[in-house]
N, C-alpha and C. Protein backbone atom coordinates (compact mmCIF):
# COMPACT_ATOMS: atom_id res chain seq x y z
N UNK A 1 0.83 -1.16 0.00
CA UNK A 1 0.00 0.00 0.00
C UNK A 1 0.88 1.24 0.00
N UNK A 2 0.37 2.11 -0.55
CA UNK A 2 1.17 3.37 -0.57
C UNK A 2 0.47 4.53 0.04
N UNK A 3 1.20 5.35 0.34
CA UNK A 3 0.08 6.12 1.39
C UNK A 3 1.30 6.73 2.16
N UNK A 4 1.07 7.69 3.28
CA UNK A 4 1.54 8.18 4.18
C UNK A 4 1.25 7.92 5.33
N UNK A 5 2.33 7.41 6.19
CA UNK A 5 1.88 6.83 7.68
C UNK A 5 1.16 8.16 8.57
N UNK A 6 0.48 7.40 9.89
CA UNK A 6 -0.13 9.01 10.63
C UNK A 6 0.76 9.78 11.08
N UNK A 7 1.07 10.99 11.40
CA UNK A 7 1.98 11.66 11.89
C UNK A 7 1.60 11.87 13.51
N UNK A 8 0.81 11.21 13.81
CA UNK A 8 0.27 11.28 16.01
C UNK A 8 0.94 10.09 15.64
N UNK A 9 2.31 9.93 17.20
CA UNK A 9 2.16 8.66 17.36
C UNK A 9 1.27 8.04 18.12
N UNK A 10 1.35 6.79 18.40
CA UNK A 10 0.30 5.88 19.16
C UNK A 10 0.43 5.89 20.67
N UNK A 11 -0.36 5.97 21.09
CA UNK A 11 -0.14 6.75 23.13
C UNK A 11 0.90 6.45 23.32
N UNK A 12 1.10 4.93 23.21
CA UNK A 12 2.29 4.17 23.89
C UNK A 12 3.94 4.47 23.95
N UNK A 13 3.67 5.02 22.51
CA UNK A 13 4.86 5.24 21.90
C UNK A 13 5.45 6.88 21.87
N UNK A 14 4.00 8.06 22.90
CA UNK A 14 4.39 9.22 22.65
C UNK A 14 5.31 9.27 23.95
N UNK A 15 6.40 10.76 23.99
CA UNK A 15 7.28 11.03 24.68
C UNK A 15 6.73 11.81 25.60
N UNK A 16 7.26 12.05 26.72
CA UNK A 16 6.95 12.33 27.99
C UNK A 16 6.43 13.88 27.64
N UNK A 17 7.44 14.78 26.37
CA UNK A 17 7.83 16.13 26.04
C UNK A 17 6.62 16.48 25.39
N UNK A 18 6.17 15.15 24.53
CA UNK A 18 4.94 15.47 23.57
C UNK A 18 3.57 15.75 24.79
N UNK A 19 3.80 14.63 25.45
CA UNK A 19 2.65 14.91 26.68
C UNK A 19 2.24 15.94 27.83
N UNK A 20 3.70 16.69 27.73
CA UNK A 20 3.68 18.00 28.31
C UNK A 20 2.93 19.31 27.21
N UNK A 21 3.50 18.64 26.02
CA UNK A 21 2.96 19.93 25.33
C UNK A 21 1.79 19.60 24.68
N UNK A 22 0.79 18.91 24.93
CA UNK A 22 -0.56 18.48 24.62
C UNK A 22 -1.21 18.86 25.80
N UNK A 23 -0.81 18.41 27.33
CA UNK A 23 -1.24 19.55 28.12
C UNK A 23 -1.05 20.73 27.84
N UNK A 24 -0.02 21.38 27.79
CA UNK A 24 0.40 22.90 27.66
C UNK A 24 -0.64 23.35 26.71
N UNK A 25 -1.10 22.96 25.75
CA UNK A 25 -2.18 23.36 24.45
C UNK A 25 -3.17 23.38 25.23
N UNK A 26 -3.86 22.21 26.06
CA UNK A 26 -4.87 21.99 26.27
C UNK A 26 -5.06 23.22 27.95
N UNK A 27 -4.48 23.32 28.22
CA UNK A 27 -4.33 24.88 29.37
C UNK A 27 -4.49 25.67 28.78
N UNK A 28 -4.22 25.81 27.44
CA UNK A 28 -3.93 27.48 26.98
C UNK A 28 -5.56 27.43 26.44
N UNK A 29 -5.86 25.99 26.37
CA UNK A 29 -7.42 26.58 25.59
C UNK A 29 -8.50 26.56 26.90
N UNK A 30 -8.25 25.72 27.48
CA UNK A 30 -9.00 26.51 28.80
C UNK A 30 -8.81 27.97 29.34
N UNK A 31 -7.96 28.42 29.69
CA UNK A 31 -7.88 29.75 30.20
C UNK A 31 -7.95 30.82 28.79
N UNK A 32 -8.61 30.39 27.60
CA UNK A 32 -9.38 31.37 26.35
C UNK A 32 -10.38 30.76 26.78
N UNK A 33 -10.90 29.42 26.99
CA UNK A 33 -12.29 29.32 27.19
C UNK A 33 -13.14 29.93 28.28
N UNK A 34 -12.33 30.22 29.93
CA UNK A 34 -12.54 30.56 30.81
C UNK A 34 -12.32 32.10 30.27
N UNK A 35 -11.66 33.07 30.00
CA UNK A 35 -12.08 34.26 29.51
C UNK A 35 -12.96 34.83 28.80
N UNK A 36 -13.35 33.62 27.77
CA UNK A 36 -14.46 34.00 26.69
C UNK A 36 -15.92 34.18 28.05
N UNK A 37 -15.76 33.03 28.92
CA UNK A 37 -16.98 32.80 29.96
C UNK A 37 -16.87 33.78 30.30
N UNK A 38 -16.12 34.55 31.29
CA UNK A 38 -16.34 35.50 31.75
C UNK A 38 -16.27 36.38 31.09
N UNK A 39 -15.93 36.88 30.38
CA UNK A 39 -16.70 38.14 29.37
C UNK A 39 -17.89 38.29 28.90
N UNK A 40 -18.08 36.90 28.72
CA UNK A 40 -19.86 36.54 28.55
C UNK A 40 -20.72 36.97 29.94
N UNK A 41 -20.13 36.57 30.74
CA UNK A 41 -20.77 36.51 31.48
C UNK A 41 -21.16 38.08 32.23
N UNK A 42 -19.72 38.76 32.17
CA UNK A 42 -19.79 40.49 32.47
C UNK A 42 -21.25 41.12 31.38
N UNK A 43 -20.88 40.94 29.88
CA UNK A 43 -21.89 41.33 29.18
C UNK A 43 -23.52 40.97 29.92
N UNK A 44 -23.56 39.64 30.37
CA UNK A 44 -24.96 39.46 30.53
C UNK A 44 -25.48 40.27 31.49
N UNK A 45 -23.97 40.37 32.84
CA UNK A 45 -24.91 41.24 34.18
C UNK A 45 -25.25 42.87 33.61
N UNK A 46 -24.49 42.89 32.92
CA UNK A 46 -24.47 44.57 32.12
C UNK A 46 -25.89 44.50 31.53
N UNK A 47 -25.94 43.68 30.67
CA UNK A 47 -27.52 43.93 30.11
C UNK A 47 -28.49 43.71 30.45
N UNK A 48 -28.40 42.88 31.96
CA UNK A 48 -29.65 43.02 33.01
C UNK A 48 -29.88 43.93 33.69
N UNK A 49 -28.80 44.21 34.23
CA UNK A 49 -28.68 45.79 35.02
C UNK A 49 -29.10 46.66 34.26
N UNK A 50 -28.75 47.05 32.96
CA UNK A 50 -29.01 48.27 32.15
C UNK A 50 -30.65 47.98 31.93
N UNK A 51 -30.66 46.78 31.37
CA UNK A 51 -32.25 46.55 31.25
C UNK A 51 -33.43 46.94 32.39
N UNK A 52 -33.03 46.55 33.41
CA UNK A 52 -33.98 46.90 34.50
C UNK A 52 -33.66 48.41 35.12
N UNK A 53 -32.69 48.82 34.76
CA UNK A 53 -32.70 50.20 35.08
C UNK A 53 -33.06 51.40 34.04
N UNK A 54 -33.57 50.82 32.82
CA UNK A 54 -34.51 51.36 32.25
C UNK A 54 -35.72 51.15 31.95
N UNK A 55 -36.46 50.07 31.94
CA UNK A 55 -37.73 49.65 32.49
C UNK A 55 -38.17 50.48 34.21
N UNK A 56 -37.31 50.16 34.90
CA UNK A 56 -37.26 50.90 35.85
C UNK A 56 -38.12 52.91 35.55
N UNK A 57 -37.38 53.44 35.08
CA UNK A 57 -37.53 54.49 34.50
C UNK A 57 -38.44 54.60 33.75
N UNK A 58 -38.69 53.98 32.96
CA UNK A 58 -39.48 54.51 31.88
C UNK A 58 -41.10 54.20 33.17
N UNK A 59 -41.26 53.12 33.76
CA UNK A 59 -42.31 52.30 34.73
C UNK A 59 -42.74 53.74 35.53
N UNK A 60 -41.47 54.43 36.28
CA UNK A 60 -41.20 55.45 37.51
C UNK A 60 -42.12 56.99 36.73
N UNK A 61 -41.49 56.86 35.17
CA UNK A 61 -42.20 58.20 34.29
C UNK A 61 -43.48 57.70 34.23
N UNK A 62 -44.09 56.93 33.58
CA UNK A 62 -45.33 56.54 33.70
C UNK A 62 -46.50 56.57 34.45
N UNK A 63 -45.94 56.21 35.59
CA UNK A 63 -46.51 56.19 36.80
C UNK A 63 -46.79 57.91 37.38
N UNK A 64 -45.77 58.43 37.40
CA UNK A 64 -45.76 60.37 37.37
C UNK A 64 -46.77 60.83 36.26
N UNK A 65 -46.52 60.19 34.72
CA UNK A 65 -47.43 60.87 34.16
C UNK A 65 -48.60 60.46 34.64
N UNK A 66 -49.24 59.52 34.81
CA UNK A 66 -51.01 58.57 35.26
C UNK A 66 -51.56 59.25 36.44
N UNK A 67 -50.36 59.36 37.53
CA UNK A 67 -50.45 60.43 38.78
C UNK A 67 -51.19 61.61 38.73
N UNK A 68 -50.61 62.28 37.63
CA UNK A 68 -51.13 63.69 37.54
C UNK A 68 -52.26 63.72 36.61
N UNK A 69 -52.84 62.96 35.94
CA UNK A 69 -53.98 62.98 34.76
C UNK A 69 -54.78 62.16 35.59
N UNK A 70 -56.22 61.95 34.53
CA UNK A 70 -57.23 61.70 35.27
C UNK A 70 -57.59 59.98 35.47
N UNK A 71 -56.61 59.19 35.48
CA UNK A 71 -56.36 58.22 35.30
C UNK A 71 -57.19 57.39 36.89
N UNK A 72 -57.55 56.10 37.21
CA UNK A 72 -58.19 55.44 38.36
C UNK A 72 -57.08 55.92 39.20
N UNK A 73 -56.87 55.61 40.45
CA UNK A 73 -55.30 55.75 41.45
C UNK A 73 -54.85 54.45 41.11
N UNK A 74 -55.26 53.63 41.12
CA UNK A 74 -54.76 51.83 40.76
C UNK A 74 -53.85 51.96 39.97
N UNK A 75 -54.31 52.75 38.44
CA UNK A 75 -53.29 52.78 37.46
C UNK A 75 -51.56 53.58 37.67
N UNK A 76 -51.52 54.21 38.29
CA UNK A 76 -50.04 54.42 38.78
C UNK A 76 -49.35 53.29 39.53
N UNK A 77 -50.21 53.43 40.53
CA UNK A 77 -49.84 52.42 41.47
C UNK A 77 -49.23 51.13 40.69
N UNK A 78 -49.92 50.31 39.87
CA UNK A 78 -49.51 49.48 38.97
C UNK A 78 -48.42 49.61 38.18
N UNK A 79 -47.82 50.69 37.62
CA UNK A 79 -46.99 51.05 36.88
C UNK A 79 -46.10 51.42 38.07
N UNK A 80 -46.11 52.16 39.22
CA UNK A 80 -45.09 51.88 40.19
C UNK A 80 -44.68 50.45 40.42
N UNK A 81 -45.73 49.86 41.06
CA UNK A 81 -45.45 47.91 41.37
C UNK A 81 -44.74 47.75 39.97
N UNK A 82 -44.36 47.79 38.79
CA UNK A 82 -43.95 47.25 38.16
C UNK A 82 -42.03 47.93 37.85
N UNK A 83 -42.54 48.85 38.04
CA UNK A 83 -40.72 49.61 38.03
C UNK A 83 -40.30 49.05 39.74
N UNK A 84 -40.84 48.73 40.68
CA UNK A 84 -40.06 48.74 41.53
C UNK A 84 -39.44 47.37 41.36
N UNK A 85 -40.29 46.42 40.74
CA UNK A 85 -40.11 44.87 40.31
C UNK A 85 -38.62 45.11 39.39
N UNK A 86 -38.77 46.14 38.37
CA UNK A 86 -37.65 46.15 37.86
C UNK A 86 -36.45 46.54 37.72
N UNK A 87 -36.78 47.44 39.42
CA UNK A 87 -35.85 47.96 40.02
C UNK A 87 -34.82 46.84 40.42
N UNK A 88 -35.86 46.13 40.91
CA UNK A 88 -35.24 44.63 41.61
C UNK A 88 -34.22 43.96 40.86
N UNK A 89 -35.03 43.91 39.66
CA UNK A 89 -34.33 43.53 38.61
C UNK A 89 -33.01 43.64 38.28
N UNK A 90 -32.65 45.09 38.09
CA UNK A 90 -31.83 45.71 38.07
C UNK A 90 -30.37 45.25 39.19
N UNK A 91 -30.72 45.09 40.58
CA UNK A 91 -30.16 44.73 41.33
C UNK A 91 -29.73 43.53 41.02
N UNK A 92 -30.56 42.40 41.07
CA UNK A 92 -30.38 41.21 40.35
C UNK A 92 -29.26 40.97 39.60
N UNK A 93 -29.82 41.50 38.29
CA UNK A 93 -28.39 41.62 37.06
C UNK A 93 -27.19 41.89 37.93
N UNK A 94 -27.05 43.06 38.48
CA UNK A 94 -25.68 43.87 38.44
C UNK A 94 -25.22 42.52 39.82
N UNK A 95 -25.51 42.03 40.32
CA UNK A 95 -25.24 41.07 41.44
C UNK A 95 -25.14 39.54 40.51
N UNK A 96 -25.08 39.67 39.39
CA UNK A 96 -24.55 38.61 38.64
C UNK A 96 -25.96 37.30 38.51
N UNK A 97 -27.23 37.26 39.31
CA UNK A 97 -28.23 37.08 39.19
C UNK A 97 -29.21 36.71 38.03
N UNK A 98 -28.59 36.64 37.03
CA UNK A 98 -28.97 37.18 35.32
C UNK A 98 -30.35 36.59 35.08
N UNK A 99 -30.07 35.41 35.52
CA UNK A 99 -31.97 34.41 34.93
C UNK A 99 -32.89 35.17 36.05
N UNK A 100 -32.46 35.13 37.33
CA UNK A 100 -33.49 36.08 37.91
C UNK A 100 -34.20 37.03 37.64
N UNK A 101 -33.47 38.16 37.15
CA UNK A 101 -32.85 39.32 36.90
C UNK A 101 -34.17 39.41 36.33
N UNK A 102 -33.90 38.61 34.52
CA UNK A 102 -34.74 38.29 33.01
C UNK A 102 -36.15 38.45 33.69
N UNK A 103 -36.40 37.15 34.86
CA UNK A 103 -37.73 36.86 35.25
C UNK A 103 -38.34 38.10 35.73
N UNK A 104 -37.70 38.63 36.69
CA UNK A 104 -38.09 39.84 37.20
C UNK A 104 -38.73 41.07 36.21
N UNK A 105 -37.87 41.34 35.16
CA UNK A 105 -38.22 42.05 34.20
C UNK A 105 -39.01 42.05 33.26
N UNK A 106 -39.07 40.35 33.37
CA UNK A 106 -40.34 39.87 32.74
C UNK A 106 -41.98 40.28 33.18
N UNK A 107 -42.05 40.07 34.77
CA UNK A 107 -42.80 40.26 35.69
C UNK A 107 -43.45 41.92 35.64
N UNK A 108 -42.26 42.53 35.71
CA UNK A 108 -42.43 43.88 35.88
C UNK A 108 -43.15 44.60 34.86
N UNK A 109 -42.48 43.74 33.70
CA UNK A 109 -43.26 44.59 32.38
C UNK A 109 -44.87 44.06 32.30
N UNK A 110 -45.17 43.16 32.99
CA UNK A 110 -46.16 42.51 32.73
C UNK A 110 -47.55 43.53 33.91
N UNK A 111 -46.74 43.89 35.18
CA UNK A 111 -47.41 44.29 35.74
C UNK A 111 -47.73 45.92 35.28
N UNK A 112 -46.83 46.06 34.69
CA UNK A 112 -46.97 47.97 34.01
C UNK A 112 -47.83 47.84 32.68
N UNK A 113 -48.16 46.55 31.97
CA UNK A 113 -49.08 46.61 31.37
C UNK A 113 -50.32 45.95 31.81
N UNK A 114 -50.54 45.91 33.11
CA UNK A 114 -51.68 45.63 33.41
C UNK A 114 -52.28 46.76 34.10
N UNK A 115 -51.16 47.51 34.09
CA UNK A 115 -52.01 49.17 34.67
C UNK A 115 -52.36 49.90 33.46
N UNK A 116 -51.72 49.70 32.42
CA UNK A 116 -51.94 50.28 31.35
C UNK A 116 -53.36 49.37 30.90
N UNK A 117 -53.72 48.47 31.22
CA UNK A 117 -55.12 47.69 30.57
C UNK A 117 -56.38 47.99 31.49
N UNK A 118 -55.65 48.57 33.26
CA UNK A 118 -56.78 49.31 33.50
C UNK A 118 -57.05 50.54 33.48
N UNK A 119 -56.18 51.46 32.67
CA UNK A 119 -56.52 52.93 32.08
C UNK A 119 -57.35 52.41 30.68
């Protein structure tokens, strides 16, 4: 047969030097894999935090505008209960919390449109 033999040798037959530097590879790709994680992971608390601290806000304006117009009292109130939820939120994220965080914001928006369904 003609052909080219494999160029890995066979476990048995690799050198102590090769086995150091197959670890050494295999470290270097963990500590990129462990950086990629945590960068991921910074981004996510960032965009929970930012997320609920503008839901937050926009919930807090809402609630000020409904306040002052001729709106039921319930309907602020509701749109408050829902920014303070996403206040929470907010906390959540930035405390690394992230699925919480989501739920919370989920919650919150849900309750600021249920003040908005009783205006």
């Amino acid at each position: 047969m003609s052909g080219r033999p494999d160029s890995d040798l066979p476990p048995d037959t690799q050198t102590v030097e090769d086995l150091r530097e197959d670890h050494a590879e295999a470290d270097d790709k963990d500590l990129r894999d462990d950086g990629l994680l945590d960068e991921q992971a910074r981004r996510a608390r960032w965009a929970a935090a930012g997320t609920g601290v503008v839901l937050a806000l926009a919930g807090t304006a809402a609630a000020l505008l409904r306040a002052s117009g001729t709106a039921p009292a319930h309907v602020p109130v509701a749109y408050a209960c829902g920014a303070a939820v996403c206040a929470l939120a907010a906390v959540l994220g930035a405390r690394g919390r992230t699925r919480r965080a989501l739920w919370a914001a989920v919650a919150g928006v849900m309750i600021m449109a249920l003040g908005d369904q009783f205006d």
